[in-house]
Protein backbone atom coordinates (compact mmCIF):
# COMPACT_ATOMS: atom_id res chain seq x y z
CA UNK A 1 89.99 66.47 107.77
CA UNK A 2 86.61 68.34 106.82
CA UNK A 3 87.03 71.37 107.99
CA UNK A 4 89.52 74.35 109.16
CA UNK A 5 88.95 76.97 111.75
CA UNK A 6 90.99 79.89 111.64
CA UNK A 7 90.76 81.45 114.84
CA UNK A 8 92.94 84.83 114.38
CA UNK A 9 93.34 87.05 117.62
CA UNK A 10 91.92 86.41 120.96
CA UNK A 11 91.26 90.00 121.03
CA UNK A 12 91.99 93.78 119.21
CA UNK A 13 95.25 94.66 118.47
CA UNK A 14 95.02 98.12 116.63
CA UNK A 15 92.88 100.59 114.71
CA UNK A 16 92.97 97.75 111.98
CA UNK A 17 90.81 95.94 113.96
CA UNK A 18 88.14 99.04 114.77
CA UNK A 19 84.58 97.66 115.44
CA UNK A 20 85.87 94.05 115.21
CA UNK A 21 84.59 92.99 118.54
CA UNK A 22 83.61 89.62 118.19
CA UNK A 23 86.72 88.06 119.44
CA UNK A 24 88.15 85.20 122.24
CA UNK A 25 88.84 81.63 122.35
CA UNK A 26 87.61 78.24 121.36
CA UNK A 27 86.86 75.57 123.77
CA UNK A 28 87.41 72.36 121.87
CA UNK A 29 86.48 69.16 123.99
CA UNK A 30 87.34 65.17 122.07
CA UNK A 31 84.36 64.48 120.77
CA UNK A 32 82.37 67.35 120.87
CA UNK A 33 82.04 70.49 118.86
CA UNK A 34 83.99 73.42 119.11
CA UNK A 35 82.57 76.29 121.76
CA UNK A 36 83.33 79.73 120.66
CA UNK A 37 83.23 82.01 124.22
CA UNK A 38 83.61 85.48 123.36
CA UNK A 39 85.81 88.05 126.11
CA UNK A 40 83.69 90.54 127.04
CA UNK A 41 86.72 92.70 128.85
CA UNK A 42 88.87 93.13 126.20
CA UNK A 43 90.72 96.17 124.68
CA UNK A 44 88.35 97.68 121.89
CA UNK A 45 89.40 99.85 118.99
CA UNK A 46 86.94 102.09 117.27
CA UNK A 47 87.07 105.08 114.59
CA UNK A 48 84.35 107.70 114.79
CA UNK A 49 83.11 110.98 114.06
CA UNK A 50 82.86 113.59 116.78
CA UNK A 51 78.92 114.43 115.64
CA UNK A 52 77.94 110.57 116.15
CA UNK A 53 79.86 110.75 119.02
CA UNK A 54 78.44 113.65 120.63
CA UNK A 55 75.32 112.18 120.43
CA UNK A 56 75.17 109.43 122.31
CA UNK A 57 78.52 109.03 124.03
CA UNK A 58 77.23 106.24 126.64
CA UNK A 59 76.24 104.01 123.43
CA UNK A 60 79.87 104.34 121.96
CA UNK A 61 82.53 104.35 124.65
CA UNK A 62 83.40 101.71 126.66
CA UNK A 63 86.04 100.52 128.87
CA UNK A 64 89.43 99.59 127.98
CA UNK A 65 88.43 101.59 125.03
CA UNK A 66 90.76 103.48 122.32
CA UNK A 67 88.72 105.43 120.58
CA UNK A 68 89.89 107.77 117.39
CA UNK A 69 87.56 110.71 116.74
CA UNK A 70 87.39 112.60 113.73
CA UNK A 71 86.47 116.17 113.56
CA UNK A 72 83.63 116.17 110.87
CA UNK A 73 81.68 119.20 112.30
CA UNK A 74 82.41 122.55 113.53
CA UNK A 75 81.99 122.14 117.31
CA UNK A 76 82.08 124.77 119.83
CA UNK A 77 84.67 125.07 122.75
CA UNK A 78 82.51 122.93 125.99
CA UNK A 79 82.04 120.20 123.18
CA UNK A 80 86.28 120.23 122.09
CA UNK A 81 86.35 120.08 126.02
CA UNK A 82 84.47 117.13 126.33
CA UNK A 83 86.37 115.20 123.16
CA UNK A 84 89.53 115.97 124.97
CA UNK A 85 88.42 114.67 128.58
CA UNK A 86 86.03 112.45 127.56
CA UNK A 87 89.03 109.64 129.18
CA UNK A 88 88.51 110.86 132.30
CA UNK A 89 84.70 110.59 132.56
CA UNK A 90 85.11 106.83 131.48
CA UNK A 91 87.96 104.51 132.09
CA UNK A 92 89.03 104.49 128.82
CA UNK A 93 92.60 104.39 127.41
CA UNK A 94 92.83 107.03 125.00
CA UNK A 95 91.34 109.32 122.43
CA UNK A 96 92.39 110.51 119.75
CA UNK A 97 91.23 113.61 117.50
CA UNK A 98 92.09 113.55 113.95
CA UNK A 99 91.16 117.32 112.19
CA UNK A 100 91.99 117.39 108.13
CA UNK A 101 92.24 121.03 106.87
CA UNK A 102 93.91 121.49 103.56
CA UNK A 103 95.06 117.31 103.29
CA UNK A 104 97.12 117.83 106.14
CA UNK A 105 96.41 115.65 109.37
CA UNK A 106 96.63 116.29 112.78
CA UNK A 107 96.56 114.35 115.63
CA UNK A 108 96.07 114.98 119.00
CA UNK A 109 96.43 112.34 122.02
CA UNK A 110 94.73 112.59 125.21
């Protein structure tokens, strides 16, 4: 045997896998070498911050989609809007906004 190939998950799991979307399944035929065929529907994970997010929300979200934001700006009250619906504008699963103040965390699910 020459070599090993670890495949791993077909596809994200969790927030440990943020930004890891380079994931599906191996086609190995006898003889030839292995195919690697990527799944271009499956669930993504990804961490952000709400000012990279605000601008340029079409380059970031995605369907099938969980998406944690993090509140790294003061934002006004149509942008906390937007973070908080921002599921229903695109089909994606959920958000959630982390805000630190004072090493404390708090979460909010949409």
């Amino acid at each position: 045997m020459k070599n090993v190939t670890y495949m791993g998950n077909a596809f994200p799991h969790n927030y440990a896998d943020a930004w890891d979307d380079d994931r599906g399944m191996m086609v190995l035929e006898y003889g030839n070498e292995p195919k690697f065929v990527n799944w271009p529907d499956m669930p993504r994970y990804i961490t952000i911050k709400v000012s990279e997010l605000l601008e340029d929300p079409d380059k970031y979200l995605k369907p099938k989609m969980y998406v944690r934001v993090t509140l790294d700006i003061k934002i006004s009250y149509e942008e906390a809007n937007f973070v908080r619906d921002i599921h229903r504008q695109i089909p994606i699963e959920r958000t959630t906004t982390d805000t630190r103040t004072g090493g404390q965390r708090t979460a909010t699910t949409c």
